[in-house]
PDB file of N, CA and C in Angstrom:
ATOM      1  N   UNK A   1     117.136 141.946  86.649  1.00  0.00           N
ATOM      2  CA  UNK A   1     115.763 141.906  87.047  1.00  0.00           C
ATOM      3  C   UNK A   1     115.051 143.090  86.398  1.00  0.00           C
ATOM      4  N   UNK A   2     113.910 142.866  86.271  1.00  0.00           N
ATOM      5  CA  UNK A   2     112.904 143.738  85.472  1.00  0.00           C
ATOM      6  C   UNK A   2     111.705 144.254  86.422  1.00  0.00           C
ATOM      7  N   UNK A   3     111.447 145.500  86.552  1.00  0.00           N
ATOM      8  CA  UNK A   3     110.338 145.843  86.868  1.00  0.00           C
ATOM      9  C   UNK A   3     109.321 146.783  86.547  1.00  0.00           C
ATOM     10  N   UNK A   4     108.214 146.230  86.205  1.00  0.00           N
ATOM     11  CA  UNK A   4     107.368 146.926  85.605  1.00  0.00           C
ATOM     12  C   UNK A   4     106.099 148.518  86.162  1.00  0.00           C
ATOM     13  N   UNK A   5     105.915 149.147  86.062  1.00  0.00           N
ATOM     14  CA  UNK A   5     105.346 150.174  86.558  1.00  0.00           C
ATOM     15  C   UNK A   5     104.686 150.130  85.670  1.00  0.00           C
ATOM     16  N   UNK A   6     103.253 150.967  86.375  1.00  0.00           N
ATOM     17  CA  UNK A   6     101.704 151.125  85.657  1.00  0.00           C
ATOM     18  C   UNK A   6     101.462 152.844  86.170  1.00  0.00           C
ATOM     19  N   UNK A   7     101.222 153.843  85.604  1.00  0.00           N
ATOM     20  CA  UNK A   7     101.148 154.634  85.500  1.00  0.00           C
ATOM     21  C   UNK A   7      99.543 155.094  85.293  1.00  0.00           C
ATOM     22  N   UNK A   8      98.578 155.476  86.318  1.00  0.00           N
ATOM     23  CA  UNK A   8      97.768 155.852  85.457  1.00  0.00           C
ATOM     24  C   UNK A   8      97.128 157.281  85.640  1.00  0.00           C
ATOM     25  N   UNK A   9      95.833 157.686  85.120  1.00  0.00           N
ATOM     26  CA  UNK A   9      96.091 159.258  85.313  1.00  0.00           C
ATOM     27  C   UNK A   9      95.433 159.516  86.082  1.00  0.00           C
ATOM     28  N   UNK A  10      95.221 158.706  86.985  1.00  0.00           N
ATOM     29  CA  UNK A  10      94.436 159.637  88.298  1.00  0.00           C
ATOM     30  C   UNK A  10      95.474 159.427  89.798  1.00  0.00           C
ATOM     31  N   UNK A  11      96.446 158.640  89.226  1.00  0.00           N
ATOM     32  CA  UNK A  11      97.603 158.421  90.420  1.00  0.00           C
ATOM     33  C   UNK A  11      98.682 159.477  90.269  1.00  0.00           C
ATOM     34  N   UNK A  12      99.614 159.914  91.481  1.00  0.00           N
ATOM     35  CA  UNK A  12     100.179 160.762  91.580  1.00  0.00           C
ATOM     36  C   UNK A  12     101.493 160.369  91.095  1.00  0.00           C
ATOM     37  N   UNK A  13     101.674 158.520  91.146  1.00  0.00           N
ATOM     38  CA  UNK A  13     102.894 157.849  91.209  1.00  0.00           C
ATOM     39  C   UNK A  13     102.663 156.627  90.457  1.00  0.00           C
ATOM     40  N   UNK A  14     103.795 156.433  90.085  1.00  0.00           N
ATOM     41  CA  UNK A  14     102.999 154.831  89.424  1.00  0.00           C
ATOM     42  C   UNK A  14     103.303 153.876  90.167  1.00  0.00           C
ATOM     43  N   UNK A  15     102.267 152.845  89.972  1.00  0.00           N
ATOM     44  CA  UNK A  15     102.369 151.585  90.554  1.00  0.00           C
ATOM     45  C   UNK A  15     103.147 150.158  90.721  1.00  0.00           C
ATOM     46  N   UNK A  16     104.369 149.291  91.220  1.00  0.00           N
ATOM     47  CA  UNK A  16     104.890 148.444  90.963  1.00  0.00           C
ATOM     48  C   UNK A  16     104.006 147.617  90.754  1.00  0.00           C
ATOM     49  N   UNK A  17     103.829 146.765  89.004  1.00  0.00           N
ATOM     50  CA  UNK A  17     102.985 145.766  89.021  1.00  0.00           C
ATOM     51  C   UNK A  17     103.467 144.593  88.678  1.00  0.00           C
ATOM     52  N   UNK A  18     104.870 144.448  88.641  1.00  0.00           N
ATOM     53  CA  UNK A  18     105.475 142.921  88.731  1.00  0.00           C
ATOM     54  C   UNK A  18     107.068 143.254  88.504  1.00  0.00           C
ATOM     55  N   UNK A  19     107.627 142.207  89.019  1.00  0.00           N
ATOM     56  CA  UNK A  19     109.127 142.283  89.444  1.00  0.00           C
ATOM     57  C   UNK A  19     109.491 140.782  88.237  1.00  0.00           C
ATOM     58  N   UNK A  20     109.921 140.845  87.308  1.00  0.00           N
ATOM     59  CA  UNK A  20     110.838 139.431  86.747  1.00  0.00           C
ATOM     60  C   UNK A  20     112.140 139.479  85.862  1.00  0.00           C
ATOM     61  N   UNK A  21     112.210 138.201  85.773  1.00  0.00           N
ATOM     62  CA  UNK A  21     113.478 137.746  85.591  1.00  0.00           C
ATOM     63  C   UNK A  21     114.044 137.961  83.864  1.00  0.00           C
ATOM     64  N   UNK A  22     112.806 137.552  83.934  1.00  0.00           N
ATOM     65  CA  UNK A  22     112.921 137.190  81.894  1.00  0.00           C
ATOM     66  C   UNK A  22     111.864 138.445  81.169  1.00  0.00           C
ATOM     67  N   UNK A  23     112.441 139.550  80.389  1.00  0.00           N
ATOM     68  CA  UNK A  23     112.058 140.603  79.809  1.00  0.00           C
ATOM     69  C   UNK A  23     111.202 140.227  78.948  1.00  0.00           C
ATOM     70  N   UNK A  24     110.972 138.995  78.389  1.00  0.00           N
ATOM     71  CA  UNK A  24     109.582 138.670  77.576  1.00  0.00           C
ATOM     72  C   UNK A  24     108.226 138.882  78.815  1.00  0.00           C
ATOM     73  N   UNK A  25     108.591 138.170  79.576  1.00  0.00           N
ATOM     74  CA  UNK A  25     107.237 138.491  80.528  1.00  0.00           C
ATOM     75  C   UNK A  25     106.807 139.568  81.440  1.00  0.00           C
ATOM     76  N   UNK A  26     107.555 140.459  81.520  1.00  0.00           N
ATOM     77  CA  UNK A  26     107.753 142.067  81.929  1.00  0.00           C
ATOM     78  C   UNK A  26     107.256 142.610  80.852  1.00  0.00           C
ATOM     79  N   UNK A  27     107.371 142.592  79.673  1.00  0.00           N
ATOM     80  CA  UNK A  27     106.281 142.744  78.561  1.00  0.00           C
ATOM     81  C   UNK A  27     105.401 142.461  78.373  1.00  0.00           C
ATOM     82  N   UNK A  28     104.894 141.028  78.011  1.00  0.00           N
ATOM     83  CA  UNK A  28     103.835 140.994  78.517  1.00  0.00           C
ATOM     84  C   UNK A  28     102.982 141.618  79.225  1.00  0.00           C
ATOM     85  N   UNK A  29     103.365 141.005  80.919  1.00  0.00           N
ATOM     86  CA  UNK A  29     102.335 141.699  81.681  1.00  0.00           C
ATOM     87  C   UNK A  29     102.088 143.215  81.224  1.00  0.00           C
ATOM     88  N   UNK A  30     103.197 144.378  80.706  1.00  0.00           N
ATOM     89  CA  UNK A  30     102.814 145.565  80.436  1.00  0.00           C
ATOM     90  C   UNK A  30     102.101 145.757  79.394  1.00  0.00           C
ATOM     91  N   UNK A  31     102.208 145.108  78.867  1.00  0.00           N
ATOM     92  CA  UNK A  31     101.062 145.033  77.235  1.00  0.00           C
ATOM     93  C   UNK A  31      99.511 144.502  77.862  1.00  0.00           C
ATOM     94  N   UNK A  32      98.855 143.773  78.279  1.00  0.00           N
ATOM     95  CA  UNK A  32      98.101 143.042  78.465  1.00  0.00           C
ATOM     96  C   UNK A  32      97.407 144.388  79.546  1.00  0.00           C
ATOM     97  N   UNK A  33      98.319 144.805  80.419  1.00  0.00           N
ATOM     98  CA  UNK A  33      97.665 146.299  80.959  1.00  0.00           C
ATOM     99  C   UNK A  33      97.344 147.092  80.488  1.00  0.00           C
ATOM    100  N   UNK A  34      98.185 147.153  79.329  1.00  0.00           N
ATOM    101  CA  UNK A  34      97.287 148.443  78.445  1.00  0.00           C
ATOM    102  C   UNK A  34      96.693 148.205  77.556  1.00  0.00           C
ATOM    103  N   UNK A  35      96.633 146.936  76.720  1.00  0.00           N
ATOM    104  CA  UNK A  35      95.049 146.289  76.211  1.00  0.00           C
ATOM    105  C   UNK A  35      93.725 146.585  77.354  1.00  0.00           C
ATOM    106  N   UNK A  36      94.132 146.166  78.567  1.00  0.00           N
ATOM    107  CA  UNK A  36      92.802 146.488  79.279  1.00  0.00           C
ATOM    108  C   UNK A  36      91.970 147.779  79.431  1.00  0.00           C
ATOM    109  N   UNK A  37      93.703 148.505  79.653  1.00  0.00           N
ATOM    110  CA  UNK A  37      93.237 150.126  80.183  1.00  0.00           C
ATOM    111  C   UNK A  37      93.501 151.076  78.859  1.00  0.00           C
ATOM    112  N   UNK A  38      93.606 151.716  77.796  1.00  0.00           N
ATOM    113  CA  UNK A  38      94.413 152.254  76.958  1.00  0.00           C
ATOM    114  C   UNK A  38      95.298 153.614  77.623  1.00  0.00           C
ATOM    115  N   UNK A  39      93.855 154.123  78.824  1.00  0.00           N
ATOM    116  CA  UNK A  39      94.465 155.204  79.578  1.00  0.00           C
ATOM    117  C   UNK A  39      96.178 155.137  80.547  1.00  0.00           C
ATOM    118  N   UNK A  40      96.220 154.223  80.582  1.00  0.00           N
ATOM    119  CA  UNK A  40      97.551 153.772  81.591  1.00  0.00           C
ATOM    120  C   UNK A  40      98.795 153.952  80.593  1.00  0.00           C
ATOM    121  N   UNK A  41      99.805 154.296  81.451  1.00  0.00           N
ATOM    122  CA  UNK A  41     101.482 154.000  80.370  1.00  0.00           C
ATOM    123  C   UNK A  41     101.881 153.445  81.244  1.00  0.00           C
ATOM    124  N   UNK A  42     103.023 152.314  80.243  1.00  0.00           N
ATOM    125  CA  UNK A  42     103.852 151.286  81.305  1.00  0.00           C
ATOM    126  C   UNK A  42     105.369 152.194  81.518  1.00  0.00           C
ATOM    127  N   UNK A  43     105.943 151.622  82.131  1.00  0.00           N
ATOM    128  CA  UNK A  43     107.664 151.815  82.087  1.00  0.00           C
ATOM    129  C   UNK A  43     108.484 150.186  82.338  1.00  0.00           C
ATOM    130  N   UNK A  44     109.093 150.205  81.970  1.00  0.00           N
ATOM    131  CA  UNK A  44     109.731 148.739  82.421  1.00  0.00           C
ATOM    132  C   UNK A  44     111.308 149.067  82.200  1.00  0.00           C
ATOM    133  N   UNK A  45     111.806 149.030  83.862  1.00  0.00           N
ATOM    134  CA  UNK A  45     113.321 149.058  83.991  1.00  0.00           C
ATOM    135  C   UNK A  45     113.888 148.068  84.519  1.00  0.00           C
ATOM    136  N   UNK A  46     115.277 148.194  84.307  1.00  0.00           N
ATOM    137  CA  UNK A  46     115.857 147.523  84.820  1.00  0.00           C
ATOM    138  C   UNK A  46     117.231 147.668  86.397  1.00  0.00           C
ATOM    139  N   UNK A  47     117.428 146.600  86.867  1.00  0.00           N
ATOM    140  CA  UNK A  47     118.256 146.851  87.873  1.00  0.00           C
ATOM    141  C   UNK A  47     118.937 145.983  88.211  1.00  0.00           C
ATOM    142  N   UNK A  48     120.296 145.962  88.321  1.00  0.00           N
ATOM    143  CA  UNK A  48     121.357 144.796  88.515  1.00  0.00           C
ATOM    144  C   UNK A  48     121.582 145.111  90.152  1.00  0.00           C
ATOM    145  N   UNK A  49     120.911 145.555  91.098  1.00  0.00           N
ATOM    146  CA  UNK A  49     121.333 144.995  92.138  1.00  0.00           C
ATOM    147  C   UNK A  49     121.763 146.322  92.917  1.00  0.00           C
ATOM    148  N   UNK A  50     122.526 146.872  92.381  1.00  0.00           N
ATOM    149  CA  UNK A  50     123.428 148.215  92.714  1.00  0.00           C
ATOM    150  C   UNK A  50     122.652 149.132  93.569  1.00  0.00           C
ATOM    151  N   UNK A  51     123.011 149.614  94.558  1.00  0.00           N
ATOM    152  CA  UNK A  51     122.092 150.999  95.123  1.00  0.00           C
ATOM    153  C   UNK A  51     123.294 152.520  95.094  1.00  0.00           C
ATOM    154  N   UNK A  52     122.906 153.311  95.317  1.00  0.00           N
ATOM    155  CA  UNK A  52     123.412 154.835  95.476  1.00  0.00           C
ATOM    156  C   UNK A  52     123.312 154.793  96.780  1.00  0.00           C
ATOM    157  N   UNK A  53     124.807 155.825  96.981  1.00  0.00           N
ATOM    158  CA  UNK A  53     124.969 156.490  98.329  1.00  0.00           C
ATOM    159  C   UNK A  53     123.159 156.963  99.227  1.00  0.00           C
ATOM    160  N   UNK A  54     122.030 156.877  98.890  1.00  0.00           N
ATOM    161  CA  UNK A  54     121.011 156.813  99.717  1.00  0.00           C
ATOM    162  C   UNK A  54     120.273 155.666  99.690  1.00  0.00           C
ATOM    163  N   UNK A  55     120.538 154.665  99.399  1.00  0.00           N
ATOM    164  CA  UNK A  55     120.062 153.540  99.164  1.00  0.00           C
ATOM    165  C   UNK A  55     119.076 152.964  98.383  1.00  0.00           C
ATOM    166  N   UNK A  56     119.114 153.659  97.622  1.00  0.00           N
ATOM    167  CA  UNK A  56     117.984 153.478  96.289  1.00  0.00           C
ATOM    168  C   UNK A  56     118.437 152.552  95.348  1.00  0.00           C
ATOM    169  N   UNK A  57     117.865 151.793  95.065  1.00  0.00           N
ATOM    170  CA  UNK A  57     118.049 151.123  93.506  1.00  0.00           C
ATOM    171  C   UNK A  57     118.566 152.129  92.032  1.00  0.00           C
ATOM    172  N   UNK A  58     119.685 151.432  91.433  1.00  0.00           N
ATOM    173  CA  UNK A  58     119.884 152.047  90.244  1.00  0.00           C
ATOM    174  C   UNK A  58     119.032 151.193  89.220  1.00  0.00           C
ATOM    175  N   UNK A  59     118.265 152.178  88.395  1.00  0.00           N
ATOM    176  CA  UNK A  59     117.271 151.487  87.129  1.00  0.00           C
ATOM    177  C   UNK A  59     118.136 152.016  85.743  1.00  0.00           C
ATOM    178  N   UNK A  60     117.807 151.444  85.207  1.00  0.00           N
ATOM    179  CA  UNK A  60     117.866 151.649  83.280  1.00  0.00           C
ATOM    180  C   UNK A  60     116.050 151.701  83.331  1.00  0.00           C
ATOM    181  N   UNK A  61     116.160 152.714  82.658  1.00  0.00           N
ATOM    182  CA  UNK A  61     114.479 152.845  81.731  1.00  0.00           C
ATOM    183  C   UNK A  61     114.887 151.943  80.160  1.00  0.00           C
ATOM    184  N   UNK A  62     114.064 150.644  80.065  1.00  0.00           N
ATOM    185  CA  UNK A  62     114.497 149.989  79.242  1.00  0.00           C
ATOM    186  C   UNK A  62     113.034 150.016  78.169  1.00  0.00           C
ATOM    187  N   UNK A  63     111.618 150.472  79.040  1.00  0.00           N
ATOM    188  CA  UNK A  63     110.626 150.538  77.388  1.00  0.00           C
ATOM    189  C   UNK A  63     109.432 151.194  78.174  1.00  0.00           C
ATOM    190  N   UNK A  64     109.146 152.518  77.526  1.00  0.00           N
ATOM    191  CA  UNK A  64     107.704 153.166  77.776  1.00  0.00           C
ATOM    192  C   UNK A  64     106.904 153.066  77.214  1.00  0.00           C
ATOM    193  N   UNK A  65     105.356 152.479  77.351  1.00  0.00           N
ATOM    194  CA  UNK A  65     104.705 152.693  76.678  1.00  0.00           C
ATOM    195  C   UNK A  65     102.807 153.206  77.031  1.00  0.00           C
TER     196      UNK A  65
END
């Protein structure tokens, strides 16, 4: 699974802006955000499921932009 974050510069944190399956459209949507905004950076990671001893999700940082 893929999830995308929106980053922008007046937020402290970035934003979850879509959760999918297929990494073409996790692109997408992050491209098409920053056509709108130029100010924003995406991140798009990934996560097989797994959590850590505090229960967090393990990510791969798979594309910043």
């Amino acid at each position: 699974m893929y999830q995308v974050y929106i980053d922008k510069p007046s937020s402290f944190e970035p934003d979850l802006a879509g959760e999918f399956k297929d990494y073409d459209k996790a692109l997408e949507l992050a491209e098409r955000e920053k056509a709108a905004d130029p100010e924003i950076t995406y991140t798009i990671e990934e996560t097989n499921g797994c959590v850590n001893s505090y229960g967090e999700q393990i990510t791969t940082v798979i594309k910043r932009g």
